[in-house]
Protein backbone atom coordinates (compact mmCIF):
# COMPACT_ATOMS: atom_id res chain seq x y z
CA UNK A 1 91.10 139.85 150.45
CA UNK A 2 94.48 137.81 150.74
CA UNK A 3 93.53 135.75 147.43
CA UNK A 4 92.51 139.43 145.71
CA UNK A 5 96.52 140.71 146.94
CA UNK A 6 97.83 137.29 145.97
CA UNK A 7 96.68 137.49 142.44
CA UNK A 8 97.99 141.32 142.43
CA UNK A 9 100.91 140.03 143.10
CA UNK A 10 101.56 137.47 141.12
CA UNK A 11 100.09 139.42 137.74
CA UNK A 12 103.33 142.32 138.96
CA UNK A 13 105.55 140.05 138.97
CA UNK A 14 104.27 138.44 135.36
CA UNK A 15 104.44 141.66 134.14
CA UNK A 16 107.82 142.42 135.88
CA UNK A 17 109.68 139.55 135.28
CA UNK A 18 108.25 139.01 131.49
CA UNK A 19 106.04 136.03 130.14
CA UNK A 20 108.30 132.98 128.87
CA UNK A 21 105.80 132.00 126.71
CA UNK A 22 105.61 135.30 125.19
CA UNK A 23 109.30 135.43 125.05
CA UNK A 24 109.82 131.66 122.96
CA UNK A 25 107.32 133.49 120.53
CA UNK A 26 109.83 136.19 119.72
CA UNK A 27 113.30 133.80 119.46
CA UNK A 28 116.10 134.91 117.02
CA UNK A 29 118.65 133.49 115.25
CA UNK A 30 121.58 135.35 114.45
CA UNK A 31 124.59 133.96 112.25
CA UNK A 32 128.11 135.69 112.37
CA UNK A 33 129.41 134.57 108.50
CA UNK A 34 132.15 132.58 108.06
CA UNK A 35 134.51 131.38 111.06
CA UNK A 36 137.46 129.06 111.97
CA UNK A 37 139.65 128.06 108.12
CA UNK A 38 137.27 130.61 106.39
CA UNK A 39 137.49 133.89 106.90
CA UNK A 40 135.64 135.53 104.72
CA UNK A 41 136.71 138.86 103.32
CA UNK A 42 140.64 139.20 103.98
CA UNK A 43 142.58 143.15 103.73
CA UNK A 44 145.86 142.82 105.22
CA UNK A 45 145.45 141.09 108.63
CA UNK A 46 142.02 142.12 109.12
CA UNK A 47 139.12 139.21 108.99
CA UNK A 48 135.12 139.60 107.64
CA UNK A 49 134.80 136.91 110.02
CA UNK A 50 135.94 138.75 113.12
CA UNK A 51 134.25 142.01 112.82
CA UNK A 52 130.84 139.85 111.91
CA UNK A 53 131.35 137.92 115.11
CA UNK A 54 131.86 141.17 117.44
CA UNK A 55 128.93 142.62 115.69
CA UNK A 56 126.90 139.48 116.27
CA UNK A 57 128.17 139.37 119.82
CA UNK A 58 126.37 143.16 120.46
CA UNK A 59 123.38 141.67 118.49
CA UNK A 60 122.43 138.87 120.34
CA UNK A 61 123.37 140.86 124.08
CA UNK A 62 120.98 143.68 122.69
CA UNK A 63 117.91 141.67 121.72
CA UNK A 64 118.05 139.54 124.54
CA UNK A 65 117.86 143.50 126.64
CA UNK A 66 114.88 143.94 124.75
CA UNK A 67 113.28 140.36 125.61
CA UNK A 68 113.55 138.95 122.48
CA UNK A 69 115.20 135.06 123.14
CA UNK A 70 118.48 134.51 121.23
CA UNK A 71 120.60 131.47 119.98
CA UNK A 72 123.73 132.17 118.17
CA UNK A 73 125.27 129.95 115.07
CA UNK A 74 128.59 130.74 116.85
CA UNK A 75 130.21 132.66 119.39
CA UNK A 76 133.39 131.92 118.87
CA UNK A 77 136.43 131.35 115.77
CA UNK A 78 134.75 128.29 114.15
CA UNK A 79 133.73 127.38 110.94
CA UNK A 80 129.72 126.37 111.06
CA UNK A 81 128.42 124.40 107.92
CA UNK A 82 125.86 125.77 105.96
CA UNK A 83 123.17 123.24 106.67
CA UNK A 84 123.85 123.49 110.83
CA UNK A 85 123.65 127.45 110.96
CA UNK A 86 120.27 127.07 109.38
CA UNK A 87 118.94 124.06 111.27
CA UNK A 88 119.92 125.84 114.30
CA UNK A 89 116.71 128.77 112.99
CA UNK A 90 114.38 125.24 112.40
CA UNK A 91 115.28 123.48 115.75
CA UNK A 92 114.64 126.76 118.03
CA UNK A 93 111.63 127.42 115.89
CA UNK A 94 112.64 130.97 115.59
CA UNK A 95 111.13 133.81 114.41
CA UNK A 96 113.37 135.06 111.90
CA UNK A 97 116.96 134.20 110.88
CA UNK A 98 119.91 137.02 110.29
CA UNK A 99 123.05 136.13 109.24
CA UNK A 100 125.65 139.48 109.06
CA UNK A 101 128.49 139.55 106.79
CA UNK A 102 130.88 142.46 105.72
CA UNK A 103 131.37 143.27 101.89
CA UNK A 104 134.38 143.05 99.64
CA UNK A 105 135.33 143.97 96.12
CA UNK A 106 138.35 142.82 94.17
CA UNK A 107 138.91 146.09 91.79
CA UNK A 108 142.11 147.71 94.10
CA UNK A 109 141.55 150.77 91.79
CA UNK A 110 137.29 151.42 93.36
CA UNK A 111 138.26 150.37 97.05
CA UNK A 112 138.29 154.33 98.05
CA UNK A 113 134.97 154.39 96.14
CA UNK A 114 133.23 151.16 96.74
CA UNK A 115 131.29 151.59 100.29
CA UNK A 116 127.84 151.13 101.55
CA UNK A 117 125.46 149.25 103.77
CA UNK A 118 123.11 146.35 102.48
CA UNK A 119 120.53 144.01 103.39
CA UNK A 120 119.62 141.08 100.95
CA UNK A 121 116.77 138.31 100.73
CA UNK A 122 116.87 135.22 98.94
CA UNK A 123 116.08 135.24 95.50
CA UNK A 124 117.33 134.62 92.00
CA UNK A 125 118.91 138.29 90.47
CA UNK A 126 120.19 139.26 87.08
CA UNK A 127 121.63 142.49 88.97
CA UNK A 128 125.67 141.65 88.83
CA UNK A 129 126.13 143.40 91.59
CA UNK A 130 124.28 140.92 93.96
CA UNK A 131 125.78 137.94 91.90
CA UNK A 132 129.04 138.74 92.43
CA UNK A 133 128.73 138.98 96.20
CA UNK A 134 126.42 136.33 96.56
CA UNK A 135 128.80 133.93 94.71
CA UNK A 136 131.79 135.47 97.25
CA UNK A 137 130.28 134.28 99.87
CA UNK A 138 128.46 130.89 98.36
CA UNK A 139 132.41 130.06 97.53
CA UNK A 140 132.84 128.33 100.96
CA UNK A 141 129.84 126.86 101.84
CA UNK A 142 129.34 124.76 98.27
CA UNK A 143 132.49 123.76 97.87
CA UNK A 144 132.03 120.69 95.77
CA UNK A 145 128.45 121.34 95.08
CA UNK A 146 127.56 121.11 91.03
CA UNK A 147 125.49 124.08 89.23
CA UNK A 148 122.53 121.46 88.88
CA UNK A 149 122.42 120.63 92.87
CA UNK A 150 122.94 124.36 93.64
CA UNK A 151 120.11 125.53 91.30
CA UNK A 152 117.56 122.59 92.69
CA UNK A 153 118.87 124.07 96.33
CA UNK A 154 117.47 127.77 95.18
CA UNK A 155 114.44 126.85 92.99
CA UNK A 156 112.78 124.65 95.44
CA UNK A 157 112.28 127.42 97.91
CA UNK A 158 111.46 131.00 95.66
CA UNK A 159 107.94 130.76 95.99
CA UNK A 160 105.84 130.71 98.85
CA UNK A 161 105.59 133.22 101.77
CA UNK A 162 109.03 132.66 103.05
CA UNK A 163 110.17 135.01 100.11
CA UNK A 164 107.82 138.07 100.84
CA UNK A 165 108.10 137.91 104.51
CA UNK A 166 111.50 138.05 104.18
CA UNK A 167 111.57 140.65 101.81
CA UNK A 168 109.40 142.87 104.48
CA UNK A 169 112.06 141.78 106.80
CA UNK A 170 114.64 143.42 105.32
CA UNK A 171 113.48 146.78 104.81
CA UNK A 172 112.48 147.04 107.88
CA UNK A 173 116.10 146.13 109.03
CA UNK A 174 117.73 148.19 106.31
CA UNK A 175 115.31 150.85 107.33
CA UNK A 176 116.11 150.57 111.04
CA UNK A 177 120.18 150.55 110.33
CA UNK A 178 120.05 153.89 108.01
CA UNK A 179 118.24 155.69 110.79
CA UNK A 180 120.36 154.50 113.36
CA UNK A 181 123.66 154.94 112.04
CA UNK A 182 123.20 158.43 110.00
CA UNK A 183 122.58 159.75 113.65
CA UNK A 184 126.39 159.65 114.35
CA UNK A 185 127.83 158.57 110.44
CA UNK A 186 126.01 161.15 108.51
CA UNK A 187 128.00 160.34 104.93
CA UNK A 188 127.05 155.91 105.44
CA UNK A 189 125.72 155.30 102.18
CA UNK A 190 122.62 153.18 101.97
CA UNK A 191 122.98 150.43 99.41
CA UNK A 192 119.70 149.42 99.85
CA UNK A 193 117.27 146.07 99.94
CA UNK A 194 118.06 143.63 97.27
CA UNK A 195 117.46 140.03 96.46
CA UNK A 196 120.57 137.70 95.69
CA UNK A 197 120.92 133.90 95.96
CA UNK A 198 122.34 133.80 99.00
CA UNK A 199 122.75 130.04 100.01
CA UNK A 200 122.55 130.64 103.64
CA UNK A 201 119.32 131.64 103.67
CA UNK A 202 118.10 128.83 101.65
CA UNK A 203 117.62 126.28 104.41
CA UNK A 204 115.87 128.18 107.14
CA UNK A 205 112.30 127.82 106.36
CA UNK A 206 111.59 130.84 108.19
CA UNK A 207 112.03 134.72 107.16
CA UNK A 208 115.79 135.13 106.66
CA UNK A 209 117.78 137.83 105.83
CA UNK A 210 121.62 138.41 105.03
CA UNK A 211 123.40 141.77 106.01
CA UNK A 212 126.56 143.40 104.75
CA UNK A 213 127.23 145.76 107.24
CA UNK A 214 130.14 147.80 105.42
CA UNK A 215 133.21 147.05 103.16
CA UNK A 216 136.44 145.59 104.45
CA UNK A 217 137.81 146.85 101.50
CA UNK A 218 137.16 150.35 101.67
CA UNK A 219 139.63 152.10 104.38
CA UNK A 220 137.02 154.29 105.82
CA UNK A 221 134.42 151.61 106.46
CA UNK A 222 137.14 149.29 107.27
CA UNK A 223 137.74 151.37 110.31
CA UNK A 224 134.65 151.24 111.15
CA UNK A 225 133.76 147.95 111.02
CA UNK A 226 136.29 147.87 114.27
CA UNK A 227 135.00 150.48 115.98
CA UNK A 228 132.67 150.12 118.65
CA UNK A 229 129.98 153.24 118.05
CA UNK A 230 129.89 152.22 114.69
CA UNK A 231 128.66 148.28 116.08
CA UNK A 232 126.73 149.95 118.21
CA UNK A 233 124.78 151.82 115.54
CA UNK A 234 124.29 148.76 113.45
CA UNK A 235 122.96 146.51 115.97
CA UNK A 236 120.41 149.29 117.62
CA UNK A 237 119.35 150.07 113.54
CA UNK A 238 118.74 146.26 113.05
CA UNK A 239 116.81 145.53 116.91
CA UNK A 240 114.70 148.72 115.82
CA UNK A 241 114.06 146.90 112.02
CA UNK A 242 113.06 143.47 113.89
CA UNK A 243 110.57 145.15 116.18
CA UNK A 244 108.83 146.72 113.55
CA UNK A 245 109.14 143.74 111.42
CA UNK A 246 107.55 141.84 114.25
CA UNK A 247 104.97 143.81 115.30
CA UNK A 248 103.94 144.31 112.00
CA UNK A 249 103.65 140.72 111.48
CA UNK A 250 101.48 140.45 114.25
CA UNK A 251 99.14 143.34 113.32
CA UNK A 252 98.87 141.09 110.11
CA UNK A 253 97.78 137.98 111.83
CA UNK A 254 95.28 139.77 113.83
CA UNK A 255 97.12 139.64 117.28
């Protein structure tokens, strides 16, 4: 009878307390773009890469709540090179890697117009849309990097499973965030899952996704970007899109 209560008591407080092996199966990396000397998009005095790193902040604080196990790229005003953040998603052996940026445009006359959430894979595009803002925010990571070395960088990994993974990654994130943040910002516009050459998500050999959560250059989203509830929304919407993403993925693998 004491060994019978003894193992009742030890499977509560597996349950209660949560499985560590379980939990280094489900381990995240999240990237807040930019940092330190670069800081990404720039209106007035207001920095991509601070809003990014608040947002990130909220991100990590809310997976780890839901048991997920977290490592950040950076949690604080520095400037990460390219090849760290993603060795950072290789060494940890996560599960996925999500790197969250804010948008910018250049065309003063469309910044009223200009607005919009986004979620992007890796993959060559002729949309000019994505290659404009993917070669924003390549400009500070391949500084000094010629077109051949950049185009052997994105060739050698656009085929394979990495690719439709993390194209299933991001609709379920962009998914999650359009849900979550039209409860309280019913006019957000959703600007959809799309594939760009994103050089950021090139070394993670791992699922890997890049988010623009919002436009620094348009005033109303600019706000937002600031403002708490509006974080708030984003990181539930994109906590909701990874548990879907994994659980689907484990349905797939016959868990």
């Amino acid at each position: 009878m004491r060994n019978y209560i003894y193992m009742i008591v030890g499977l509560f407080l597996l349950v209660s307390c949560g499985n560590p092996d379980m939990q280094e199966d489900n381990i995240i990396v999240i990237d807040a773009g930019h940092g330190g000397m670069d800081s990404g998009a720039v209106f007035g005095r207001v920095y991509e890469k601070d809003a990014v790193l608040q947002i990130t902040k909220k991100l990590g604080d809310e997976l780890e709540d839901r048991g997920y196990k977290v490592y950040l790229t950076r949690d604080s005003d520095r400037f990460i090179k390219l090849k760290e953040r993603t060795h950072i998603a290789d060494l940890k052996n996560a599960k996925v890697f999500i790197s969250i940026h804010a948008n910018a445009i250049s065309d003063r006359s469309r910044f009223d117009s200009v607005e919009g959430v986004e979620t992007y894979f890796l993959q060559k595009s002729r949309d000019a849309r994505s290659q404009r803002i993917a070669l924003r925010e390549n400009a500070s990571v391949l500084q000094g990097t010629d077109n051949l070395s950049k185009n052997v960088i994105i060739d050698s990994v656009l085929n394979g499973p990495k690719i439709i993974q993390s194209h299933k990654l991001a609709i379920d994130v962009q998914n999650g965030m359009m849900k979550s943040i039209k409860r309280r910002y019913s006019d957000v516009k959703n600007g959809g899952v799309r594939p760009a050459p994103f050089y950021v998500l090139v070394g993670a050999s791992r699922p890997s996704i890049l988010v623009e959560v919002g436009y620094i250059t348009n005033p109303k989203e600019r706000t937002r970007l600031f403002n708490s509830s509006y974080q708030d929304r984003v990181v539930d919407g994109i906590v909701d899109g990874v548990d879907r993403y994994l659980s689907n993925r484990k349905k797939e693998l016959g868990f």
